[in-house]
N, C-alpha and C. Protein backbone atom coordinates (compact mmCIF):
# COMPACT_ATOMS: atom_id res chain seq x y z
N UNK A 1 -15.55 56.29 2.53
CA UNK A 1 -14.93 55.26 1.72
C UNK A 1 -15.58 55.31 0.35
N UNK A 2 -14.66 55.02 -0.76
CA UNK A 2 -15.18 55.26 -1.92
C UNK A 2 -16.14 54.06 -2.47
N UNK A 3 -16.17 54.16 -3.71
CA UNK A 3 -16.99 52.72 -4.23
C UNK A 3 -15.44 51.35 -4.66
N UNK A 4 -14.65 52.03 -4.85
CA UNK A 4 -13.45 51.18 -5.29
C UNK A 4 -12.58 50.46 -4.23
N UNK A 5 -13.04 51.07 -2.71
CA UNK A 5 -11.83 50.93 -1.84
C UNK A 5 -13.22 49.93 -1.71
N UNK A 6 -14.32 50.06 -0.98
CA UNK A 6 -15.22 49.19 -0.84
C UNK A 6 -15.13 47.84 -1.25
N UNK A 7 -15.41 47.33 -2.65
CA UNK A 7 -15.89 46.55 -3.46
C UNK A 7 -14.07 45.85 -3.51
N UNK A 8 -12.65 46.77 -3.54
CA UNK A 8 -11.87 46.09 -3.02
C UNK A 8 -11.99 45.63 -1.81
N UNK A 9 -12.24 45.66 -1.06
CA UNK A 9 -12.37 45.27 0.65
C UNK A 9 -12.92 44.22 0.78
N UNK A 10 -14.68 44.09 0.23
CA UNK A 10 -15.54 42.90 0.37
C UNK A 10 -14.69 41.68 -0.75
N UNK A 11 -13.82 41.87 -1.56
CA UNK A 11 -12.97 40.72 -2.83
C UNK A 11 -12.52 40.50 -1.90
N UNK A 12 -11.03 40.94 -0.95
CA UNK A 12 -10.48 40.61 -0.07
C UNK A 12 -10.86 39.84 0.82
N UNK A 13 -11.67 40.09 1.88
CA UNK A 13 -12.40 39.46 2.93
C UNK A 13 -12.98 38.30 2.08
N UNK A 14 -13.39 38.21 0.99
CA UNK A 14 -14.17 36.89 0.46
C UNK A 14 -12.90 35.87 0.21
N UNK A 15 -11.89 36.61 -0.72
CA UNK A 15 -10.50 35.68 -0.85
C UNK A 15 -10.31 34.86 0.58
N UNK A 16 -10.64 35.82 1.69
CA UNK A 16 -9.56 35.27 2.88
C UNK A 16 -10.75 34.58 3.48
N UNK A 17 -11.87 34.39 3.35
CA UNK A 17 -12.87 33.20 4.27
C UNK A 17 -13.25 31.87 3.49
N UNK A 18 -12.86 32.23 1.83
CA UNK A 18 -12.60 30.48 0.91
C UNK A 18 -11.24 30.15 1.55
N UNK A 19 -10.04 30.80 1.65
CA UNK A 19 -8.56 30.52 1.91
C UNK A 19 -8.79 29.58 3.08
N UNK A 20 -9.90 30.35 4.10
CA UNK A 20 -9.61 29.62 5.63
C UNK A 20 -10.27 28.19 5.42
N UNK A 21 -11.32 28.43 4.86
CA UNK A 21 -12.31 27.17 4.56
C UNK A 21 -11.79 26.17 3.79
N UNK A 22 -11.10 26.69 2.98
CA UNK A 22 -9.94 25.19 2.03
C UNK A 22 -9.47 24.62 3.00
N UNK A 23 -8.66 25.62 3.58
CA UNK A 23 -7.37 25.23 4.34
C UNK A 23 -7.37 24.17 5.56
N UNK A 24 -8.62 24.86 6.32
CA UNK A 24 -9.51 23.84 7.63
C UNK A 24 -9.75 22.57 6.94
N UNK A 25 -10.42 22.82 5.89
CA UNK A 25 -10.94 21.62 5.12
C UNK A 25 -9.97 20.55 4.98
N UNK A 26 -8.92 20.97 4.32
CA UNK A 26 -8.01 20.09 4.00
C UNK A 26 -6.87 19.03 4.82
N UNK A 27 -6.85 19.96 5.89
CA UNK A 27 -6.52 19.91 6.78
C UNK A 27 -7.00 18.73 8.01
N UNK A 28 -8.18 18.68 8.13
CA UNK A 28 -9.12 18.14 8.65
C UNK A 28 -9.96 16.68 8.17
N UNK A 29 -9.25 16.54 7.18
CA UNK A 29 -9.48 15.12 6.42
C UNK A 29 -9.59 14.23 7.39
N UNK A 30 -10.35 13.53 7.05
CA UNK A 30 -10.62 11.92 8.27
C UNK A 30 -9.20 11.15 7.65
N UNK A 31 -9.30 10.75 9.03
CA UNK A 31 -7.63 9.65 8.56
C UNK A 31 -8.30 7.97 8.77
N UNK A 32 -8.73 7.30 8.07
CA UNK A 32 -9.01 6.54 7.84
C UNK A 32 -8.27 5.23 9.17
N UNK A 33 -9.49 4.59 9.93
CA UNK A 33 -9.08 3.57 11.01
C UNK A 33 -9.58 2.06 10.02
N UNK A 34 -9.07 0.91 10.99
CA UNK A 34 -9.07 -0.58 10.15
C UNK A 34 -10.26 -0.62 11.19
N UNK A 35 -11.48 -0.96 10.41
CA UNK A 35 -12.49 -1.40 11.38
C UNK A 35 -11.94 -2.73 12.82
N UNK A 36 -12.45 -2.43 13.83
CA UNK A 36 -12.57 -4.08 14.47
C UNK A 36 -12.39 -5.56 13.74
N UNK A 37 -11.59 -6.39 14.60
CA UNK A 37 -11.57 -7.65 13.80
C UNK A 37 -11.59 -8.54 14.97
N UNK A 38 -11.61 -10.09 14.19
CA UNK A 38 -11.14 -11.13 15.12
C UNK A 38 -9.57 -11.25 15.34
N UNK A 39 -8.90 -11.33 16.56
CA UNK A 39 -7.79 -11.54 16.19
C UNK A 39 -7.07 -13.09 15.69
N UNK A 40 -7.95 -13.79 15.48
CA UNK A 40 -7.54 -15.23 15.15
C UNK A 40 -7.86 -15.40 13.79
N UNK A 41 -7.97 -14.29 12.88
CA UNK A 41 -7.88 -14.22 11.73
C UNK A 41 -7.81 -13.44 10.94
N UNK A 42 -6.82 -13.12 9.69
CA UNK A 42 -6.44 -12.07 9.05
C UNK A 42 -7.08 -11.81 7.67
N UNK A 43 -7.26 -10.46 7.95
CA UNK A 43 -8.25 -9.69 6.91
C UNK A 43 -7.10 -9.10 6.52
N UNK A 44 -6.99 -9.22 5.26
CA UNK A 44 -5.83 -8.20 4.32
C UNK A 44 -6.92 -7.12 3.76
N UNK A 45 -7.55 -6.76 3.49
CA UNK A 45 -8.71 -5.90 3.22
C UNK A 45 -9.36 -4.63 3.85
N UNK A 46 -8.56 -5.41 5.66
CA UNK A 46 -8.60 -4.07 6.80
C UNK A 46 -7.80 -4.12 7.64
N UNK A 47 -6.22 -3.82 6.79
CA UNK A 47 -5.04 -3.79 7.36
C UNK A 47 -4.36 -2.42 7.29
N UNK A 48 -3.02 -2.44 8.25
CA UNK A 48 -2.07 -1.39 7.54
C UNK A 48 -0.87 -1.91 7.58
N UNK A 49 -0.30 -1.22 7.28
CA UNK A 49 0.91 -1.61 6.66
C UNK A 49 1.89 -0.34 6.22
N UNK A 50 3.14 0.16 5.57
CA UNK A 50 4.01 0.86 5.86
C UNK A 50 4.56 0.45 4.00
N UNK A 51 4.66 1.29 2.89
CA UNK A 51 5.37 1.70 1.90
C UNK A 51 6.21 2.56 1.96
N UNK A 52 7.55 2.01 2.11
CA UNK A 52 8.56 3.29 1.62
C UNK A 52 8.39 4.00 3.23
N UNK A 53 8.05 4.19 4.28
CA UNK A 53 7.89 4.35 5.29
C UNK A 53 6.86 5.00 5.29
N UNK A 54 5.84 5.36 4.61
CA UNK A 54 4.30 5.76 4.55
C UNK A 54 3.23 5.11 4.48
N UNK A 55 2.72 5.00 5.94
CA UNK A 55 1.26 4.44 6.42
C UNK A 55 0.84 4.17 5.52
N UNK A 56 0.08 2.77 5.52
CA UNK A 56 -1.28 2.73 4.31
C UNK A 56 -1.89 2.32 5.35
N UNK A 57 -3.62 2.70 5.44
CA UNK A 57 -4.49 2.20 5.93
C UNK A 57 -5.41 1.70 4.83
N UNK A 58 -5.43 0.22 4.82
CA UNK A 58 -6.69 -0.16 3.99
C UNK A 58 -8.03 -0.30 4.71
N UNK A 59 -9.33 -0.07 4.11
CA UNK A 59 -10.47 -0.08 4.69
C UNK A 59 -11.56 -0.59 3.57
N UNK A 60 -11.76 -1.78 3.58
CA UNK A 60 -12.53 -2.72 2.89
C UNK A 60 -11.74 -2.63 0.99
N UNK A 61 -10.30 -2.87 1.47
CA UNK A 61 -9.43 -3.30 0.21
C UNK A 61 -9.07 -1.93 0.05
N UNK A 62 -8.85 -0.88 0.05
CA UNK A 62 -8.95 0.53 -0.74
C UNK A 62 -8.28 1.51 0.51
N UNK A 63 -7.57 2.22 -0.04
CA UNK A 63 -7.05 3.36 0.75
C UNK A 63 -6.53 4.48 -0.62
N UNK A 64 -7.14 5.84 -0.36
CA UNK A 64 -7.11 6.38 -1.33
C UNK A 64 -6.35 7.77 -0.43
N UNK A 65 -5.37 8.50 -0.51
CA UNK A 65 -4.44 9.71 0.27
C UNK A 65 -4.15 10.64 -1.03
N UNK A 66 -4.49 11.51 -0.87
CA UNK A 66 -4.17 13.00 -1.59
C UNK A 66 -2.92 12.79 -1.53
N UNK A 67 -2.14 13.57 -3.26
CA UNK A 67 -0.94 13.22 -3.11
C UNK A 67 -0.52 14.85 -2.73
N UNK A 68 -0.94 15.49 -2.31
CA UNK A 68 -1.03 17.33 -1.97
C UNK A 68 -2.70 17.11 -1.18
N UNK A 69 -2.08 17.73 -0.08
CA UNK A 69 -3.73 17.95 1.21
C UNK A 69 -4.38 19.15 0.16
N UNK A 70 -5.68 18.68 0.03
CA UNK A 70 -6.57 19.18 -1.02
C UNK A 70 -6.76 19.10 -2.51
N UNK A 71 -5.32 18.07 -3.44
CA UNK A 71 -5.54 17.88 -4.38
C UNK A 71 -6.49 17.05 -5.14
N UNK A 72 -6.38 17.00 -6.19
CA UNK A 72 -7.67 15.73 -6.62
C UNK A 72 -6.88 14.29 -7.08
N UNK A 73 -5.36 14.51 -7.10
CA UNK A 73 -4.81 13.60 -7.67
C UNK A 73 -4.37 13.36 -6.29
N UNK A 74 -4.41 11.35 -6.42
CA UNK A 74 -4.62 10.91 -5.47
C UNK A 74 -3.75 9.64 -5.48
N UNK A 75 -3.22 9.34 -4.60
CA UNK A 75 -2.23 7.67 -4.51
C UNK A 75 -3.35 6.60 -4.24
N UNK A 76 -3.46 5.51 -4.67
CA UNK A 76 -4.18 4.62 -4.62
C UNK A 76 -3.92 3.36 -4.36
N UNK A 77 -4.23 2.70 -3.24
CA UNK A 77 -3.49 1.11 -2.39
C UNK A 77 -4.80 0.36 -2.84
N UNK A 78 -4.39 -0.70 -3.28
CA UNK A 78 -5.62 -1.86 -3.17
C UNK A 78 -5.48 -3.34 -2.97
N UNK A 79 -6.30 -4.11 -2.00
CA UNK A 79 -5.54 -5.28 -1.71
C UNK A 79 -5.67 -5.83 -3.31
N UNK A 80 -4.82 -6.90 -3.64
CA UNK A 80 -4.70 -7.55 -4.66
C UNK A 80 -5.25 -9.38 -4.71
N UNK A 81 -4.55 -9.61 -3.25
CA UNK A 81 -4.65 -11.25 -3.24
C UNK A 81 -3.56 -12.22 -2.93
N UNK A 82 -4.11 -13.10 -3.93
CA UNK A 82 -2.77 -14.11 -3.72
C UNK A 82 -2.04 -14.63 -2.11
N UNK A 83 -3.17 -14.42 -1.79
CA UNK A 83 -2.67 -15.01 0.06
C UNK A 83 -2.27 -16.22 0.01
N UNK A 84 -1.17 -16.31 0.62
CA UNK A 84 -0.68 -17.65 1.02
C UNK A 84 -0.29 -17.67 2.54
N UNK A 85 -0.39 -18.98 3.05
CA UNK A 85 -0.31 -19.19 4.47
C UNK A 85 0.90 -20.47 5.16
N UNK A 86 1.53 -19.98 5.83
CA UNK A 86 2.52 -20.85 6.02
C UNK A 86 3.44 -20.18 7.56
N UNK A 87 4.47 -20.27 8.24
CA UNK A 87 5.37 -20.20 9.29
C UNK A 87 6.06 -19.67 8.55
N UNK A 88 6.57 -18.56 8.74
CA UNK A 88 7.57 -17.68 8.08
C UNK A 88 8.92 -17.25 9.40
N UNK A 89 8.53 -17.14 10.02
CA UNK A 89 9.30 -17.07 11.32
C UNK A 89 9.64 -17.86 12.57
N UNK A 90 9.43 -19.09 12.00
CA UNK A 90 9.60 -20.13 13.17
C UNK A 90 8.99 -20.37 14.18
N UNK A 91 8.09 -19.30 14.18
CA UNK A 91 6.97 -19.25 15.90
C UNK A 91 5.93 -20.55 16.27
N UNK A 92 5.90 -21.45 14.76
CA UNK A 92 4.91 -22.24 14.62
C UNK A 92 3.48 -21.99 14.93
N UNK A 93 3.16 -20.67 14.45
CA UNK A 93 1.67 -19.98 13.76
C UNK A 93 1.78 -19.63 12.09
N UNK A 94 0.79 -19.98 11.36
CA UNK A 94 1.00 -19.33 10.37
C UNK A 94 0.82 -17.65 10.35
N UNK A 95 1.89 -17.18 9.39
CA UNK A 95 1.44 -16.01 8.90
C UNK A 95 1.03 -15.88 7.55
N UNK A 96 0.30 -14.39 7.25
CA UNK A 96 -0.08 -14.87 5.78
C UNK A 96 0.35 -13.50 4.88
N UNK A 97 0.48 -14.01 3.47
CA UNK A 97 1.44 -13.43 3.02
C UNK A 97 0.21 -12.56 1.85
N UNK A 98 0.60 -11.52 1.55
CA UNK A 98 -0.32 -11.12 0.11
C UNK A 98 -0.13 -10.04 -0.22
N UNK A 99 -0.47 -10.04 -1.75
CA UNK A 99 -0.21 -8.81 -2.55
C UNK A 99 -1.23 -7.79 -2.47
N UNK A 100 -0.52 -6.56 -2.83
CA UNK A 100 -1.59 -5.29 -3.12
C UNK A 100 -0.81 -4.26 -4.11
N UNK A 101 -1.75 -3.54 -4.44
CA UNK A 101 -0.88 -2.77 -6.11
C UNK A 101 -1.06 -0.89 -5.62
N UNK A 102 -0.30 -0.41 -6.07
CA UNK A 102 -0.46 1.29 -5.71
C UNK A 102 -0.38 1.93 -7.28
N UNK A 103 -0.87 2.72 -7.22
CA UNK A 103 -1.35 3.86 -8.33
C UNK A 103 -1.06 4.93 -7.99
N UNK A 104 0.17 5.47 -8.45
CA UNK A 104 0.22 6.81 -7.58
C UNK A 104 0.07 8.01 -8.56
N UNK A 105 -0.73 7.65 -9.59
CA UNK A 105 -1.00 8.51 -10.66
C UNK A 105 -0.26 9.17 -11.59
N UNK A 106 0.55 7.62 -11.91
CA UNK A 106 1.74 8.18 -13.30
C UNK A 106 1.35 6.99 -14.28
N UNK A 107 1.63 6.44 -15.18
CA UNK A 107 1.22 5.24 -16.18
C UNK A 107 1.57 3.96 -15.10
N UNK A 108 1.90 3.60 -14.31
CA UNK A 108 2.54 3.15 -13.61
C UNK A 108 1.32 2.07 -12.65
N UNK A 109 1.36 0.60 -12.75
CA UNK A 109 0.39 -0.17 -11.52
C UNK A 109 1.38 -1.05 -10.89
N UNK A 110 2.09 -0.98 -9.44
CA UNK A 110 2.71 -1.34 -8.70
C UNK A 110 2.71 -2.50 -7.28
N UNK A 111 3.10 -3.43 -8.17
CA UNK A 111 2.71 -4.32 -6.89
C UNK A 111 3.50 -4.49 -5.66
N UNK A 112 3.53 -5.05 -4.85
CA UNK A 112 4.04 -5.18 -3.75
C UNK A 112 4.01 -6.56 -2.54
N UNK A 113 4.68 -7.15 -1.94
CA UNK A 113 4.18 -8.28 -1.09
C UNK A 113 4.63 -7.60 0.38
N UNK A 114 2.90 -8.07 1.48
CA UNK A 114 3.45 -7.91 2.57
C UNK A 114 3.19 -9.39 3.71
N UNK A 115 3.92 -9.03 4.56
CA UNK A 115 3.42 -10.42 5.15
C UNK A 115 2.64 -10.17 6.75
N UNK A 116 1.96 -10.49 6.95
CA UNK A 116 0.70 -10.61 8.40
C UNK A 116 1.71 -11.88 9.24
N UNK A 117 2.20 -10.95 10.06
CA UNK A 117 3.18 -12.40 10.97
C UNK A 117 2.17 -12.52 12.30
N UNK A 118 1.62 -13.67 12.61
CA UNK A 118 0.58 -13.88 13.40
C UNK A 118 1.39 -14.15 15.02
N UNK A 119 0.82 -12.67 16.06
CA UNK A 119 1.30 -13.36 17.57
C UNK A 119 -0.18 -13.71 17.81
N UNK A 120 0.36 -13.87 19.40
CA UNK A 120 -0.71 -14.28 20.72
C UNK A 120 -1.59 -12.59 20.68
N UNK A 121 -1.08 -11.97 19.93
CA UNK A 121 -2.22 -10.45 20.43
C UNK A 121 -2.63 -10.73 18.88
N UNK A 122 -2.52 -11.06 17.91
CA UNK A 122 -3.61 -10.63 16.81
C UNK A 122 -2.12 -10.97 15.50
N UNK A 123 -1.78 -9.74 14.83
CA UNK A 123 -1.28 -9.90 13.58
C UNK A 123 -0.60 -8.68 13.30
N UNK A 124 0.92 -8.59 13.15
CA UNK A 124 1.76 -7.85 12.82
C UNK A 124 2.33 -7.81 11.53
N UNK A 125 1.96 -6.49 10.64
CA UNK A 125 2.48 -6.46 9.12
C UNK A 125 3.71 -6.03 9.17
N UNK A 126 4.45 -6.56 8.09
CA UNK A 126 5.88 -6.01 7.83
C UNK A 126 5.50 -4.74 6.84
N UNK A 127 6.56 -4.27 6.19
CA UNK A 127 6.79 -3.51 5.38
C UNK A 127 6.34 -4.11 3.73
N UNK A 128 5.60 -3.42 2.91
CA UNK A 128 5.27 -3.71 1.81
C UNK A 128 6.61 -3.65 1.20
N UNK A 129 7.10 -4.67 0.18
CA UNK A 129 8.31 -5.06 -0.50
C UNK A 129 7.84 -4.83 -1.76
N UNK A 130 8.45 -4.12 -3.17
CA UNK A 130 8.11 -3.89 -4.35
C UNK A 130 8.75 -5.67 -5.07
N UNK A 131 7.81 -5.39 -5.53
CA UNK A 131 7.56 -6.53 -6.39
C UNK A 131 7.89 -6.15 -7.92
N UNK A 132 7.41 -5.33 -8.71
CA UNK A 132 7.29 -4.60 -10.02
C UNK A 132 6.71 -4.07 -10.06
N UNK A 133 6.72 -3.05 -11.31
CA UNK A 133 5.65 -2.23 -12.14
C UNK A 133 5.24 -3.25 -12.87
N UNK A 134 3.69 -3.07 -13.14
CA UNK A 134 2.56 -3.38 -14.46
C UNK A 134 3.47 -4.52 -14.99
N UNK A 135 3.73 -5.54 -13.57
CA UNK A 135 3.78 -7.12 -13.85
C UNK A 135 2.42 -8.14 -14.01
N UNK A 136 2.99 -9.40 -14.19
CA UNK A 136 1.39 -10.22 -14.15
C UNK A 136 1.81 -11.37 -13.01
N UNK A 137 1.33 -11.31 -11.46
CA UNK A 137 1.41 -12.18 -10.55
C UNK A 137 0.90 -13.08 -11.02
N UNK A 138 1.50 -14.38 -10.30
CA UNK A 138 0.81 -15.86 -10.44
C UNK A 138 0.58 -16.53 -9.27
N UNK A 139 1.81 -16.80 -8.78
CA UNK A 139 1.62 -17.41 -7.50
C UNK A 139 2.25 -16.89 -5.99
N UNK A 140 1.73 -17.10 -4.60
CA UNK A 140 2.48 -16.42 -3.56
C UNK A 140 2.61 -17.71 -2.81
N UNK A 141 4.04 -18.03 -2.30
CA UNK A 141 4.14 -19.29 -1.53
C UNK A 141 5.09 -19.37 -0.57
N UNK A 142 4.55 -19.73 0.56
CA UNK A 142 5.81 -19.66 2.01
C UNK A 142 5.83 -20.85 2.15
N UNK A 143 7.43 -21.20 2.05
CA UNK A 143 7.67 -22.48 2.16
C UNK A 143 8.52 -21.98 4.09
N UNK A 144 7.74 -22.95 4.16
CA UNK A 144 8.20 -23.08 6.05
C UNK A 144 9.25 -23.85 6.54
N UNK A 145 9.94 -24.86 5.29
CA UNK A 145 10.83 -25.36 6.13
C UNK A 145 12.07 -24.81 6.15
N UNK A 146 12.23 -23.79 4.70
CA UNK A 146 13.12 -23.03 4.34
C UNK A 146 12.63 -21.43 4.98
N UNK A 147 11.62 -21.04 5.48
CA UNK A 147 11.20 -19.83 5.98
C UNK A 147 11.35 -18.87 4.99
N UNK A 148 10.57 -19.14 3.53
CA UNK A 148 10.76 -18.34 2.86
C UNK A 148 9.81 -17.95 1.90
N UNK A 149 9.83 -16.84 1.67
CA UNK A 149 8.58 -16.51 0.58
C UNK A 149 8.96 -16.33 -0.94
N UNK A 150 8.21 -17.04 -1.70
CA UNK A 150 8.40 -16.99 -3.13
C UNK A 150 7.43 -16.16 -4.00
N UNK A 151 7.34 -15.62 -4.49
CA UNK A 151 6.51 -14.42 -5.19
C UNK A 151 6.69 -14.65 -6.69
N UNK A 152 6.34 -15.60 -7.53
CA UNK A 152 6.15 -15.80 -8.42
C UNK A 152 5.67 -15.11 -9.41
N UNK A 153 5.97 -14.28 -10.62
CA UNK A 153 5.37 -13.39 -11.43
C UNK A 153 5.53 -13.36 -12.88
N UNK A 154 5.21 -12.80 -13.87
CA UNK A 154 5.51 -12.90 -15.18
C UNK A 154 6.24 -10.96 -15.69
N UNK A 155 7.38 -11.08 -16.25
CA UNK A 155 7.98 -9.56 -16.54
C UNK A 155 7.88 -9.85 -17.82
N UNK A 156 8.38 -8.00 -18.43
CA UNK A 156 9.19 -8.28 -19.59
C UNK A 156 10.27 -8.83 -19.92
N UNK A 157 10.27 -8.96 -20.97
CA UNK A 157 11.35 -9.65 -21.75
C UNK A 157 12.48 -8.42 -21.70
N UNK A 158 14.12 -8.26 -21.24
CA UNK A 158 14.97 -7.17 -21.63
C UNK A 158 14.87 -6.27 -22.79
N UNK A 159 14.60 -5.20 -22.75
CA UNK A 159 14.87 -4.47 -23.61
C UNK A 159 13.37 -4.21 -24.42
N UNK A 160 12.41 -4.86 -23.69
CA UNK A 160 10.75 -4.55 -24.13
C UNK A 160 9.97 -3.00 -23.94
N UNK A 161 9.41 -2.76 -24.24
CA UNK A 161 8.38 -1.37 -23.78
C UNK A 161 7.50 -1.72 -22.70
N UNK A 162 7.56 -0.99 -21.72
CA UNK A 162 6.26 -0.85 -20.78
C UNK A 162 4.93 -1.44 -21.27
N UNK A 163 4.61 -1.41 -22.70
CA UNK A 163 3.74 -1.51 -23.16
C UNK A 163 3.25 -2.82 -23.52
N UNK A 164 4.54 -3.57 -23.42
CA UNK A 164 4.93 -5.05 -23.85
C UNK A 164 4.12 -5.76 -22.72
N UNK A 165 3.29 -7.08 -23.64
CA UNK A 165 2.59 -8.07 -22.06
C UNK A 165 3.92 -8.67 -21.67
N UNK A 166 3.81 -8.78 -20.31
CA UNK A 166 4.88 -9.64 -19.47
C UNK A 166 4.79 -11.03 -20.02
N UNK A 167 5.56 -11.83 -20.39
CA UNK A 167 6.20 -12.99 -20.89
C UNK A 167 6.96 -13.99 -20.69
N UNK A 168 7.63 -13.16 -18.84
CA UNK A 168 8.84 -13.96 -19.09
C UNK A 168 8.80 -14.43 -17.72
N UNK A 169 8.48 -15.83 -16.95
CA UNK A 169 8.63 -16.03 -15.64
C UNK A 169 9.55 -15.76 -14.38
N UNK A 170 9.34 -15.22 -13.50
CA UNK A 170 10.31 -15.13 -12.45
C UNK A 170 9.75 -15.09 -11.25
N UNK A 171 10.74 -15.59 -10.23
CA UNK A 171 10.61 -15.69 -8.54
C UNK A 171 11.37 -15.07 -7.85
N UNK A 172 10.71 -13.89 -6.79
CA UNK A 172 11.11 -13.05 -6.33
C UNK A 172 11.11 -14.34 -4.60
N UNK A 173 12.60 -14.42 -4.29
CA UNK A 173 12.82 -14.73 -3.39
C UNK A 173 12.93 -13.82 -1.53
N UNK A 174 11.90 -14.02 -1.28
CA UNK A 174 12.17 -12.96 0.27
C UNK A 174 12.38 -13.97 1.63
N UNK A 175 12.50 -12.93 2.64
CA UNK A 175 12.51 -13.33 4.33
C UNK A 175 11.98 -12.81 5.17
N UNK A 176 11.98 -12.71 5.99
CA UNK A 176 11.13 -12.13 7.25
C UNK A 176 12.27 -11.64 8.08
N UNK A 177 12.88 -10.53 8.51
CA UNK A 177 14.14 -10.71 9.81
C UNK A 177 13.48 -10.89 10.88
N UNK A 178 14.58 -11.30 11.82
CA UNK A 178 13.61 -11.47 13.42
C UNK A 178 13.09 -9.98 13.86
N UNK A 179 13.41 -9.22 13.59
CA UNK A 179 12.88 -7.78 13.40
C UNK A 179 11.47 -7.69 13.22
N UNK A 180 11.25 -8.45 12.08
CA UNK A 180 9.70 -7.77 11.44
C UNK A 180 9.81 -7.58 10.22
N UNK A 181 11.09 -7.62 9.66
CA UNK A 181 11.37 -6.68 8.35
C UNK A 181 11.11 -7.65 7.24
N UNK A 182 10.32 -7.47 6.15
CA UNK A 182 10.80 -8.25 4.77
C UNK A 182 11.78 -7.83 4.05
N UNK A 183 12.11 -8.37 3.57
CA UNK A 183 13.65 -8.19 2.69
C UNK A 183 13.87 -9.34 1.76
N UNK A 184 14.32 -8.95 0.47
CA UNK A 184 14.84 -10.04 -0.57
C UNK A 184 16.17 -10.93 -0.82
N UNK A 185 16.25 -11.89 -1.16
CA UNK A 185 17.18 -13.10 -0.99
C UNK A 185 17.92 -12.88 -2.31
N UNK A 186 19.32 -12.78 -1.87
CA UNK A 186 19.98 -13.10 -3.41
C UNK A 186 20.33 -14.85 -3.60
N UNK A 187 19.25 -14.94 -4.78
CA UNK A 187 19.36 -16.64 -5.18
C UNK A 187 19.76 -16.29 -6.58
């Protein structure tokens, strides 16, 4: 064997044992669990929950998922707040309701409301509901006699820039179906 077929051979074999080692690597990512809880009380902080039909696991507020297995750019969930507590489904337990924002690495900070519907085993999340882009929340409120959630926020004004502070009040009216599902109210 020459010196060229060689020194090609050992490049090769080196290409193909980083290739395997990315690949395992990436591959092999820990998938993030919600620590242990009480079930007679809800931690939004170490929940999951479902965007767009994609798992979020939060783990002490934060869930961070490669947006490509091995990239550096990354989608980003974080609880936000604004819990409110009230009967959303008639069961006469409260459930509790609260925001969290995603970053999925465009100019873009995205909020969302989900709701914690409380059984006899612990606490069932619905589906995260979009709320806006790079709005300014104020208030979150389940009114129980109407079974309904109000999501209070500040937008732009029509015809503003992204860039524009939100200004202009509004209430995002939702429900709960007997399903599980959140979904918005035309008021």
């Amino acid at each position: 064997m020459n010196k060229k077929t060689l020194i090609s051979f050992i490049v090769v074999i080196a290409v193909a044992i980083v290739a395997v080692f990315f690949f395992t690597r990436s591959s092999n990512e820990a998938v993030p669990t919600v620590p242990a809880q009480d079930l007679t009380v809800f931690d939004g902080k170490n929940t999951h929950f479902t965007i767009e039909g994609n798992e979020v696991v939060l783990v002490q507020g934060t869930s961070e998922v490669s947006i490509v297995p091995g990239s550096a750019s990354k989608v980003t969930t974080r609880y936000f707040g604004n819990e409110s507590k009230g009967d959303l489904n008639g069961d006469g337990m409260d459930d509790v309701a609260f925001l969290i924002t995603q970053d999925t690495g465009g100019s873009g900070l995205f909020y969302y409301v989900v709701v914690a519907l409380k059984t006899a085993d612990g606490y069932k999340t619905t589906n995260a509901f979009l709320v806006g882009d790079r709005i300014a929340p104020q208030t979150t409120e389940i009114h129980a006699d109407s079974k309904e959630l109000y999501v209070n926020f500040a937008e732009r004004k029509e015809g503003e820039p992204m860039t524009a502070r939100p200004s202009v009040g509004v209430t995002l009216f939702l429900k709960v179906t007997p399903e599980g599902v959140l979904e918005g109210l035309m008021k």
